[in-house]
N, C-alpha and C. Protein backbone atom coordinates (compact mmCIF):
# COMPACT_ATOMS: atom_id res chain seq x y z
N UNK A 1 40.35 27.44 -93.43
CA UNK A 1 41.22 27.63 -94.56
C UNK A 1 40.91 26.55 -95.59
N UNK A 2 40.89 26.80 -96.76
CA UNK A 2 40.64 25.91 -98.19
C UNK A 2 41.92 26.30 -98.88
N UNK A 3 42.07 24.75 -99.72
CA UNK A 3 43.08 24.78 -100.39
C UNK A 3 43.05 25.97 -101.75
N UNK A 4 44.01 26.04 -102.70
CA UNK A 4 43.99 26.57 -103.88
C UNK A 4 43.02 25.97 -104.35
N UNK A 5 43.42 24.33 -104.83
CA UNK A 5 42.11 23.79 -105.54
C UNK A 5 40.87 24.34 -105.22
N UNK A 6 40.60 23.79 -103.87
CA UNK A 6 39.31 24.23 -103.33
C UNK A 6 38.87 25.86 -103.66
N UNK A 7 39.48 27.03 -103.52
CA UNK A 7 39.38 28.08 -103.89
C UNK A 7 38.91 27.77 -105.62
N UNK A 8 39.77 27.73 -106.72
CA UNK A 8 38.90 27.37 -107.65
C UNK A 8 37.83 26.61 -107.79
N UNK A 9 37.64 25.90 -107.37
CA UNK A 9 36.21 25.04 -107.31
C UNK A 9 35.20 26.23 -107.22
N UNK A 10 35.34 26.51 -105.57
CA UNK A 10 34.46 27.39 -105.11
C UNK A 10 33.94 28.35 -106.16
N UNK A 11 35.09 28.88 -106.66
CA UNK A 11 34.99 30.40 -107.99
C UNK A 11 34.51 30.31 -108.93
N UNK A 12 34.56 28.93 -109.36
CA UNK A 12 34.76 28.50 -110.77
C UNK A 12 35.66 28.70 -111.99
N UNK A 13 36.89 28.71 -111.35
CA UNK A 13 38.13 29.08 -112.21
C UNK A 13 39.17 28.03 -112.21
N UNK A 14 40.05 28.52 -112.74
CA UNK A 14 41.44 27.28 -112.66
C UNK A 14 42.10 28.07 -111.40
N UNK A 15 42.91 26.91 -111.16
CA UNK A 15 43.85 26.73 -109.87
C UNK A 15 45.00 28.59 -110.45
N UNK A 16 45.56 28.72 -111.59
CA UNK A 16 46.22 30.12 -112.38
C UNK A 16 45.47 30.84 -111.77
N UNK A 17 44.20 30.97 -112.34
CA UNK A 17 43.62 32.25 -111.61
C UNK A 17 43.49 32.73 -110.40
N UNK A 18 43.89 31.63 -109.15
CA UNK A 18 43.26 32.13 -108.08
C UNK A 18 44.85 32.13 -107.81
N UNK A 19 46.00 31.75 -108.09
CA UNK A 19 47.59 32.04 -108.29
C UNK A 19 47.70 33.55 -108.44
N UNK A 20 47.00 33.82 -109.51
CA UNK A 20 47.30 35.23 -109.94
C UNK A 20 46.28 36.42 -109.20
N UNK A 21 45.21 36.03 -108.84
CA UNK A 21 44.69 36.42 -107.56
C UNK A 21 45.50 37.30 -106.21
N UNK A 22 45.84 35.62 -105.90
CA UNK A 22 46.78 35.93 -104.89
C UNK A 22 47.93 36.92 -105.09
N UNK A 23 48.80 36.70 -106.06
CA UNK A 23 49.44 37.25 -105.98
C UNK A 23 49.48 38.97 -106.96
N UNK A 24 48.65 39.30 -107.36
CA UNK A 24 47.79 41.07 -107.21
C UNK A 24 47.05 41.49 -106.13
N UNK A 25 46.63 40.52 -105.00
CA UNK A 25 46.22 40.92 -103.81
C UNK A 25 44.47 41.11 -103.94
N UNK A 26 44.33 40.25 -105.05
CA UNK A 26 42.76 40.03 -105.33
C UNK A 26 41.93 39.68 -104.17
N UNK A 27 43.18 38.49 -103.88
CA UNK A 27 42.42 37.52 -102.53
C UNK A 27 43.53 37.13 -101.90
N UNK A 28 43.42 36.93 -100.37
CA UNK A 28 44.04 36.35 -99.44
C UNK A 28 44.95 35.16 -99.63
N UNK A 29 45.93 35.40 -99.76
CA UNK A 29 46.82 33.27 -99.36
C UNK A 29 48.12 33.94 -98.97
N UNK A 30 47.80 32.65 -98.04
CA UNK A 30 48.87 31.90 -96.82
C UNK A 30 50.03 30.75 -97.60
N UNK A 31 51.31 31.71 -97.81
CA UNK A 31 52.12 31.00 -98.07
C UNK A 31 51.85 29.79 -97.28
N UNK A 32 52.81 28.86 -97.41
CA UNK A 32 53.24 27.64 -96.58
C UNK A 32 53.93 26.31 -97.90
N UNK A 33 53.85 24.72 -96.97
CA UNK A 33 53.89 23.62 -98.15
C UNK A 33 53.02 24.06 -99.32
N UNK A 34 51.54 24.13 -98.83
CA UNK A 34 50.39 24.26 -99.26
C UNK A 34 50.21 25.82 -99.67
N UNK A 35 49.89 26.64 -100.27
CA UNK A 35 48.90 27.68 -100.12
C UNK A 35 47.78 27.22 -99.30
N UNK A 36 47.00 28.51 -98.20
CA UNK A 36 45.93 28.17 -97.62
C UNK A 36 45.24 29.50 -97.44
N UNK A 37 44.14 29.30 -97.86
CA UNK A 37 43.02 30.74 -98.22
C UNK A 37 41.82 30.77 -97.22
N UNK A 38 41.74 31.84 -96.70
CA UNK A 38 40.49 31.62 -95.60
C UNK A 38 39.09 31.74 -96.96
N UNK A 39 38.24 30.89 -96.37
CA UNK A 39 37.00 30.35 -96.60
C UNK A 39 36.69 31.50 -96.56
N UNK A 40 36.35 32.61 -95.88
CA UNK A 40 35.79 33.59 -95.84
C UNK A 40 35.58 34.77 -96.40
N UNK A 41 36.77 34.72 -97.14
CA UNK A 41 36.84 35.99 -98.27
C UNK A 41 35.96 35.82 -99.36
N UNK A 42 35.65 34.13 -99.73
CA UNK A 42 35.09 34.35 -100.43
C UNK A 42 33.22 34.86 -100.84
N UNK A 43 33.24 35.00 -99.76
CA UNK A 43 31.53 35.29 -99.18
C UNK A 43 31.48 36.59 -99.73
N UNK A 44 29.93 37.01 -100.23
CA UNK A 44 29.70 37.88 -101.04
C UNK A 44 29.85 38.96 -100.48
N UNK A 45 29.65 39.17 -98.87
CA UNK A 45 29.64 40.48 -98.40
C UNK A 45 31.35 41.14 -98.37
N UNK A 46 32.35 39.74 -98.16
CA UNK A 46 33.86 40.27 -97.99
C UNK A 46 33.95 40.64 -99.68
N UNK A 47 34.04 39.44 -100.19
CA UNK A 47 34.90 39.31 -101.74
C UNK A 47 34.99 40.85 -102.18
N UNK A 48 34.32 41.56 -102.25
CA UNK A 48 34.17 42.99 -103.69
C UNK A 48 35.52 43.50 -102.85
N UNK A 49 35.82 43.83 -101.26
CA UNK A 49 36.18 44.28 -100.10
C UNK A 49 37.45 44.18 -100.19
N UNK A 50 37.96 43.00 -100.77
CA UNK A 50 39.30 42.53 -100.69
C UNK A 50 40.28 42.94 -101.18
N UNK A 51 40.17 43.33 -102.33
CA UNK A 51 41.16 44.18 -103.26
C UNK A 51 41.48 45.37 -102.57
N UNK A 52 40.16 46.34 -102.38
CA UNK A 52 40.21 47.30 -102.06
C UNK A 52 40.94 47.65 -100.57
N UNK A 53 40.81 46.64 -99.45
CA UNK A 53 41.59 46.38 -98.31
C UNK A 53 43.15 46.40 -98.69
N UNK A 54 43.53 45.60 -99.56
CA UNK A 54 44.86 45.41 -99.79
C UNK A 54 45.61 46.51 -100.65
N UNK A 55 44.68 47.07 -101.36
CA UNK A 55 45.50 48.67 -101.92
C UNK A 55 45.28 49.66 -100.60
N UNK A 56 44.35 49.28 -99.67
CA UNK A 56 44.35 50.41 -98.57
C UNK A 56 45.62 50.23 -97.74
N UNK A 57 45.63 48.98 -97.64
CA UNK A 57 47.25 48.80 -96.66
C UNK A 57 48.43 49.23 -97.22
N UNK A 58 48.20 48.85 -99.14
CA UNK A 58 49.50 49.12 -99.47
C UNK A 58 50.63 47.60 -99.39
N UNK A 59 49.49 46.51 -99.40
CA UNK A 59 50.68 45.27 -99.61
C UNK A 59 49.68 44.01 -99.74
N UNK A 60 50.41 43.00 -100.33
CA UNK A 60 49.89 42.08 -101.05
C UNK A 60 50.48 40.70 -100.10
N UNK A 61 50.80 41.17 -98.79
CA UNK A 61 51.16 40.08 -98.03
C UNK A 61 50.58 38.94 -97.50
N UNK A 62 49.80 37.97 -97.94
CA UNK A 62 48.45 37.49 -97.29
C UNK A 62 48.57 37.38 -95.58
N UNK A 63 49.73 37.41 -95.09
CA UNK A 63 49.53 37.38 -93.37
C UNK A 63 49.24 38.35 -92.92
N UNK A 64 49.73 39.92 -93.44
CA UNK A 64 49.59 41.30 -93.73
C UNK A 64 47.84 41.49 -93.47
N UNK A 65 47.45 41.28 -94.59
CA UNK A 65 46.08 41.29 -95.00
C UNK A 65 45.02 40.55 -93.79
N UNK A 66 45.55 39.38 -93.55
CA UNK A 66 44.13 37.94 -92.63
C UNK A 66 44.56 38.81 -91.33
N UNK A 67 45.97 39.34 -90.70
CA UNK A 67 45.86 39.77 -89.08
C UNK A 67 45.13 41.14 -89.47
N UNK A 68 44.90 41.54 -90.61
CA UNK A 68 44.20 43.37 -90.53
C UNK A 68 42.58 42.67 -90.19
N UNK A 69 42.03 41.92 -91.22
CA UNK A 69 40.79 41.44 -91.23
C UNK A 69 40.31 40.90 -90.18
N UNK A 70 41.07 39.99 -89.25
CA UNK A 70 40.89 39.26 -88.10
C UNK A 70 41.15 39.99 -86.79
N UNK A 71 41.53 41.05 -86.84
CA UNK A 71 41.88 42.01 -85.44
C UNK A 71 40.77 42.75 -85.30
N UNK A 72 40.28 42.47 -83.68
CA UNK A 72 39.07 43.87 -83.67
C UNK A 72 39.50 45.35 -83.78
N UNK A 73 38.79 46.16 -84.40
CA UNK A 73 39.31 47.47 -84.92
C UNK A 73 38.21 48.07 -83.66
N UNK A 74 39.30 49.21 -82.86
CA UNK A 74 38.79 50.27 -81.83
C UNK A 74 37.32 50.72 -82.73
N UNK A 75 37.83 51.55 -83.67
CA UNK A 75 36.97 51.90 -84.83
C UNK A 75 35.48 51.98 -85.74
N UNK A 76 35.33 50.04 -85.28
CA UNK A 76 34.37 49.59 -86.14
C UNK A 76 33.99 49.09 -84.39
N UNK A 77 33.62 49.74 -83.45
CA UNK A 77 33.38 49.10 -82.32
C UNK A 77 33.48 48.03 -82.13
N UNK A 78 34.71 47.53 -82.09
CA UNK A 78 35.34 46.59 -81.68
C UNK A 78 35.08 45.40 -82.81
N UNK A 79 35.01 45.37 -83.61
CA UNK A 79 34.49 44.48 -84.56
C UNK A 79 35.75 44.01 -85.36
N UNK A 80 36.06 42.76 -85.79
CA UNK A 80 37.00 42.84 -87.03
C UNK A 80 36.51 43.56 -88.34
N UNK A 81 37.40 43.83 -89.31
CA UNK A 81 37.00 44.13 -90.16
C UNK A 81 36.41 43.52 -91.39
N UNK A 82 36.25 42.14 -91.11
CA UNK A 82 35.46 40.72 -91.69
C UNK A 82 34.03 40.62 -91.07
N UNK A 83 34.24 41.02 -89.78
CA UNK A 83 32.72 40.86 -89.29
C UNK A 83 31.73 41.92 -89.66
N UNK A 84 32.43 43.21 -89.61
CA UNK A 84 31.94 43.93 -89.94
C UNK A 84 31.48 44.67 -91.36
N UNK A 85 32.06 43.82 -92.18
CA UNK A 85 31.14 43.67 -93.46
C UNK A 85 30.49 42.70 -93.55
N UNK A 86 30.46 41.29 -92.78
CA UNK A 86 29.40 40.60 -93.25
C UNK A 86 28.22 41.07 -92.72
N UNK A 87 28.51 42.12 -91.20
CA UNK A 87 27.36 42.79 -90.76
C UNK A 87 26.73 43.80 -91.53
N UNK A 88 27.34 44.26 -92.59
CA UNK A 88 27.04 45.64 -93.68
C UNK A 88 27.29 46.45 -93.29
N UNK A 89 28.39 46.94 -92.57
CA UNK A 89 29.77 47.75 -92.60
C UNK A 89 29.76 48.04 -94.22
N UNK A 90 29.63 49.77 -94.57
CA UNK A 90 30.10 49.91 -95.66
C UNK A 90 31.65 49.70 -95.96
N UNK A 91 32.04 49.09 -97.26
CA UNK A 91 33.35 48.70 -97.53
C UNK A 91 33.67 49.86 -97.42
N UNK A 92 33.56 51.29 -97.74
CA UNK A 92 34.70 52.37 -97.81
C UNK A 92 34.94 52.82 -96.31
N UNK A 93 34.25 52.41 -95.48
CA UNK A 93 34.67 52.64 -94.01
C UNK A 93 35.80 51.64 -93.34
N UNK A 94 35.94 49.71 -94.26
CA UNK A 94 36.72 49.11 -93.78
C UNK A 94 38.12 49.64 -94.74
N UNK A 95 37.99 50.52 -95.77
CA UNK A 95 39.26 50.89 -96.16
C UNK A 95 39.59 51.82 -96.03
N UNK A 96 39.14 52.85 -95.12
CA UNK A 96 39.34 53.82 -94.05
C UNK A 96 40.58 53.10 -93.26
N UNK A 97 39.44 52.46 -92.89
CA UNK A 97 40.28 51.92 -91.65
C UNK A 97 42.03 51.17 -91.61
N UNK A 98 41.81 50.48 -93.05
CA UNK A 98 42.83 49.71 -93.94
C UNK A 98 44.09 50.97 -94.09
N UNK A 99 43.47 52.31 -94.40
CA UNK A 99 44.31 52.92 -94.80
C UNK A 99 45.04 53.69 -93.57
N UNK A 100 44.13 54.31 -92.70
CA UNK A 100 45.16 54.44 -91.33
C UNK A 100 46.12 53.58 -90.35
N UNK A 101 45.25 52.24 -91.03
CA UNK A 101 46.07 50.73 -90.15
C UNK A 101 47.64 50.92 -91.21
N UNK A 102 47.65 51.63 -92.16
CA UNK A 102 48.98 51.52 -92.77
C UNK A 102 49.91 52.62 -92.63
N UNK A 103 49.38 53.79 -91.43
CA UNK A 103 50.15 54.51 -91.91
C UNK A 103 50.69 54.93 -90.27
């Protein structure tokens, strides 16, 4: 997990943008004291993935969102749905999956 700051750094944006991110469900954060963002979303194979995950669920919850990504899916043979795009899992198959995990 990386902080907000750290998330902008990484992006190259202000600390707002990755605020407003979060909260349209752009990208992942973990309420808490802190906001805390997994490192991992931001990798080229997740990032495009992310949005599209979170309109598949239907919520902008970041705990919502990291247990969908971090659970192995029957589905994607057993794979999370993070691993399996950094493996090149097409994204419209992890929002398949996003979208029956919501219903």
């Amino acid at each position: 997990m990386i902080t907000l700051g750290e998330a902008a750094s990484l992006m190259a944006v202000d600390r707002s943008t990755v605020t407003a991110w979060v909260r349209t469900g752009r990208c992942i954060g973990i309420p808490g004291r802190t906001m805390a963002l997994p490192r991992w979303q931001f990798d080229p194979a997740v990032w495009p993935a992310i949005q599209l995950v979170v309109n598949g669920l239907g919520t902008t919850d970041g705990w919502r969102v990291l247990i969908f990504m971090e659970t192995a899916a029957p589905t994607l043979n057993g794979l999370t749905p993070r691993i399996a795009l950094e493996q090149g899992v097409p994204i419209s198959r992890i929002v398949d999956v996003a979208v029956a995990d919501a219903h």
